[in-house]
C-alpha atoms as a PDB file:
ATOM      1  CA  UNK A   1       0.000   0.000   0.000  1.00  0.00           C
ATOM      2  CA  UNK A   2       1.707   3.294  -0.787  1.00  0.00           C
ATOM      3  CA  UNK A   3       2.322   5.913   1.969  1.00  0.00           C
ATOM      4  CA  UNK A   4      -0.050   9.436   1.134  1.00  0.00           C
ATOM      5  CA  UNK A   5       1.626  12.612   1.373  1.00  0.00           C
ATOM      6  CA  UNK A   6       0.684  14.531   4.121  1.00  0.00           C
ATOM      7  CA  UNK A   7       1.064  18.350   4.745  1.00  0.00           C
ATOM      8  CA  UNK A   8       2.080  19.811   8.006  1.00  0.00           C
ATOM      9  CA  UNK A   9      -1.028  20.172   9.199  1.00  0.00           C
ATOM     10  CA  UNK A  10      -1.516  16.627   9.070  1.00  0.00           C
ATOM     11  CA  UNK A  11      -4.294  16.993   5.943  1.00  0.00           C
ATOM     12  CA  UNK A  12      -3.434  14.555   2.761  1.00  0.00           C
ATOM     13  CA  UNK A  13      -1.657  17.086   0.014  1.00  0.00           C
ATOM     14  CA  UNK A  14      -1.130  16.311  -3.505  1.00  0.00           C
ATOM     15  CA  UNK A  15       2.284  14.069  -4.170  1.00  0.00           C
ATOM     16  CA  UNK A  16       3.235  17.173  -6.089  1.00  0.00           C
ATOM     17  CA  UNK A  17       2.430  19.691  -3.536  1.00  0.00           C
ATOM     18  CA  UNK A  18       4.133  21.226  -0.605  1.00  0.00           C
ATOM     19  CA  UNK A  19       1.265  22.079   1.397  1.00  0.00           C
ATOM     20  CA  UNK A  20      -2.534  21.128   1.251  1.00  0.00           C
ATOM     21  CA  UNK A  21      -4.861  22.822  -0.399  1.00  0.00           C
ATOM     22  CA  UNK A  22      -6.570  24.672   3.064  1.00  0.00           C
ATOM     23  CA  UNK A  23      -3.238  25.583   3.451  1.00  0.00           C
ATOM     24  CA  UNK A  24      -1.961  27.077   0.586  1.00  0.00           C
ATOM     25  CA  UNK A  25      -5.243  29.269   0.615  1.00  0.00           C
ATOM     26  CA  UNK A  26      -4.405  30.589   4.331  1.00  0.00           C
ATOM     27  CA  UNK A  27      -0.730  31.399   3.466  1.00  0.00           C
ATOM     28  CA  UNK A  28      -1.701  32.859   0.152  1.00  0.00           C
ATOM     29  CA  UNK A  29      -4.736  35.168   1.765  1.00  0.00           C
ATOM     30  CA  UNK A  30      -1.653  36.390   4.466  1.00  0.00           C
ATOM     31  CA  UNK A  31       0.471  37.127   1.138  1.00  0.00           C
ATOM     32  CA  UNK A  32      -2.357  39.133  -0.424  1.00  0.00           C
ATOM     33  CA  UNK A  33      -3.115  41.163   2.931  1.00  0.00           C
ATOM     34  CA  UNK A  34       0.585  42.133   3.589  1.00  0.00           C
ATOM     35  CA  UNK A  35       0.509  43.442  -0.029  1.00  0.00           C
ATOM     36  CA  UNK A  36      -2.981  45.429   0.296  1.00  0.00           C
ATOM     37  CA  UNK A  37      -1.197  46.881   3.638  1.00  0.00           C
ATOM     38  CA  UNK A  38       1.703  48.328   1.593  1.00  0.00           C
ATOM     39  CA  UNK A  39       0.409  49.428  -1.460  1.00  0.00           C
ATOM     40  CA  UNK A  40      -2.113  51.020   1.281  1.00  0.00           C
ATOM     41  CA  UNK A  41       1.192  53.151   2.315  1.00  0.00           C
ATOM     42  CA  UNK A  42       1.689  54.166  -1.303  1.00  0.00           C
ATOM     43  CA  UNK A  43       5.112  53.941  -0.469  1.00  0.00           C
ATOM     44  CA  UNK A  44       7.922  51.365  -2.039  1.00  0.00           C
ATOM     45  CA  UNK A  45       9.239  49.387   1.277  1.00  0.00           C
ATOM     46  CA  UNK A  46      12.526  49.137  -0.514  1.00  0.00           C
ATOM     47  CA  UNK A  47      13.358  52.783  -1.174  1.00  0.00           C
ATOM     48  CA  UNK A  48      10.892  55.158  -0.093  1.00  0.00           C
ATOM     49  CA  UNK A  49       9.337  55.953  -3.392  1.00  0.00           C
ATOM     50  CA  UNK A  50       5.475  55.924  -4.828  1.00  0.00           C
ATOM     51  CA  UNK A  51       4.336  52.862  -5.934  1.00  0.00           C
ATOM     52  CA  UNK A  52       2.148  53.171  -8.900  1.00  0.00           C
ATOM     53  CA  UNK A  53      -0.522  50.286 -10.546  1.00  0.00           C
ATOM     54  CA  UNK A  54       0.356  48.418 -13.498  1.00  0.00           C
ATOM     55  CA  UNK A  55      -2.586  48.228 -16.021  1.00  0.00           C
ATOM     56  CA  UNK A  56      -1.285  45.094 -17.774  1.00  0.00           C
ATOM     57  CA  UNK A  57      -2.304  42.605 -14.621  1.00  0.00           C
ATOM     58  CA  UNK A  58      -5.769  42.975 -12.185  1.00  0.00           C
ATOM     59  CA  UNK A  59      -3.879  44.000  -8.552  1.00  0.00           C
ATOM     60  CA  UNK A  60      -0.400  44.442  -9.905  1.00  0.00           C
ATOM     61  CA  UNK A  61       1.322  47.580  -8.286  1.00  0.00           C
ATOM     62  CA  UNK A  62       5.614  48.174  -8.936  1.00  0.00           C
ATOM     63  CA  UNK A  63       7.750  50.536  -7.786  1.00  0.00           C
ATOM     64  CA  UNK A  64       7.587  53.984 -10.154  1.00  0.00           C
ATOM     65  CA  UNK A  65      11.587  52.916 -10.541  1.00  0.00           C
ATOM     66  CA  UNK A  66      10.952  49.458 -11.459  1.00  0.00           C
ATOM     67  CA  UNK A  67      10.603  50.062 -15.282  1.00  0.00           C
ATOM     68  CA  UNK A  68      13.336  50.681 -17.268  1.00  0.00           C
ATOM     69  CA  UNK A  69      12.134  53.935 -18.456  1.00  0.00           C
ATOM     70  CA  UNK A  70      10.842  55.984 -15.699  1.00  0.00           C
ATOM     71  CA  UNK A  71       9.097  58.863 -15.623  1.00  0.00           C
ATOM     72  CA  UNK A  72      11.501  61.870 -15.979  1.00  0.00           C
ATOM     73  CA  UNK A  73      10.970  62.400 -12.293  1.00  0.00           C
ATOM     74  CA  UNK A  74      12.224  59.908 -10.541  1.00  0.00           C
ATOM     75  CA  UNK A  75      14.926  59.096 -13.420  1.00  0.00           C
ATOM     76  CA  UNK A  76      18.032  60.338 -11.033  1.00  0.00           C
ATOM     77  CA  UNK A  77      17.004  57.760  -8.522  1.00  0.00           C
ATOM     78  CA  UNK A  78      18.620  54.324  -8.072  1.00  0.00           C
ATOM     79  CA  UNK A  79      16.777  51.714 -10.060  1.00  0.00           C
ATOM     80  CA  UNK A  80      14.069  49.298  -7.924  1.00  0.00           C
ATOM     81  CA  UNK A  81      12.607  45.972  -8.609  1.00  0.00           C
ATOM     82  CA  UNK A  82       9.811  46.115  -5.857  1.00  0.00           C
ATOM     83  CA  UNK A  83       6.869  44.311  -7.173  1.00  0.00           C
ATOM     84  CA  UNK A  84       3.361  42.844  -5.497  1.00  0.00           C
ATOM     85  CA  UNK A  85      -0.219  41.476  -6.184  1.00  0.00           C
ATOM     86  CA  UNK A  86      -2.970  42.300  -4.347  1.00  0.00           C
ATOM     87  CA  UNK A  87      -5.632  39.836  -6.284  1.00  0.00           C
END
């Protein structure tokens, strides 16, 4: 008989899987909240600057320094790869 995978919660996960599904949903809710909680701030956690929302994704916010062509503004700054999702 073979031996099910269990997740640390002691629930039977996928063979594939790290966690179980109940899980994975808890952790991934915490994820999203952190993010709504920063983008909240407006402010990039890395280095202080506005974060601004990226049309191309539903809940995708970046850094205004994360693109390679920023707007003339913030162009003297260092660049920053801060990226979240809040969906």
């Amino acid at each position: 008989m073979a031996t099910r995978s269990r997740c640390t919660c002691g629930k039977v996960k996928a063979a594939e899987a790290h966690t179980c599904k109940a899980c994975y949903i808890k952790a991934r809710d915490a994820r999203h909240a952190e993010a709504r909680a920063i983008v909240a701030t407006g402010v990039c956690p890395d280095c202080g600057l506005p974060l601004k929302r990226n049309l191309s994704l539903a809940g995708w916010w970046q850094c205004v320094r994360c693109t390679d062509y920023p707007a003339p503004e913030y162009a003297q700054y260092p660049k920053c790869s801060f990226q979240t999702f809040t969906d």
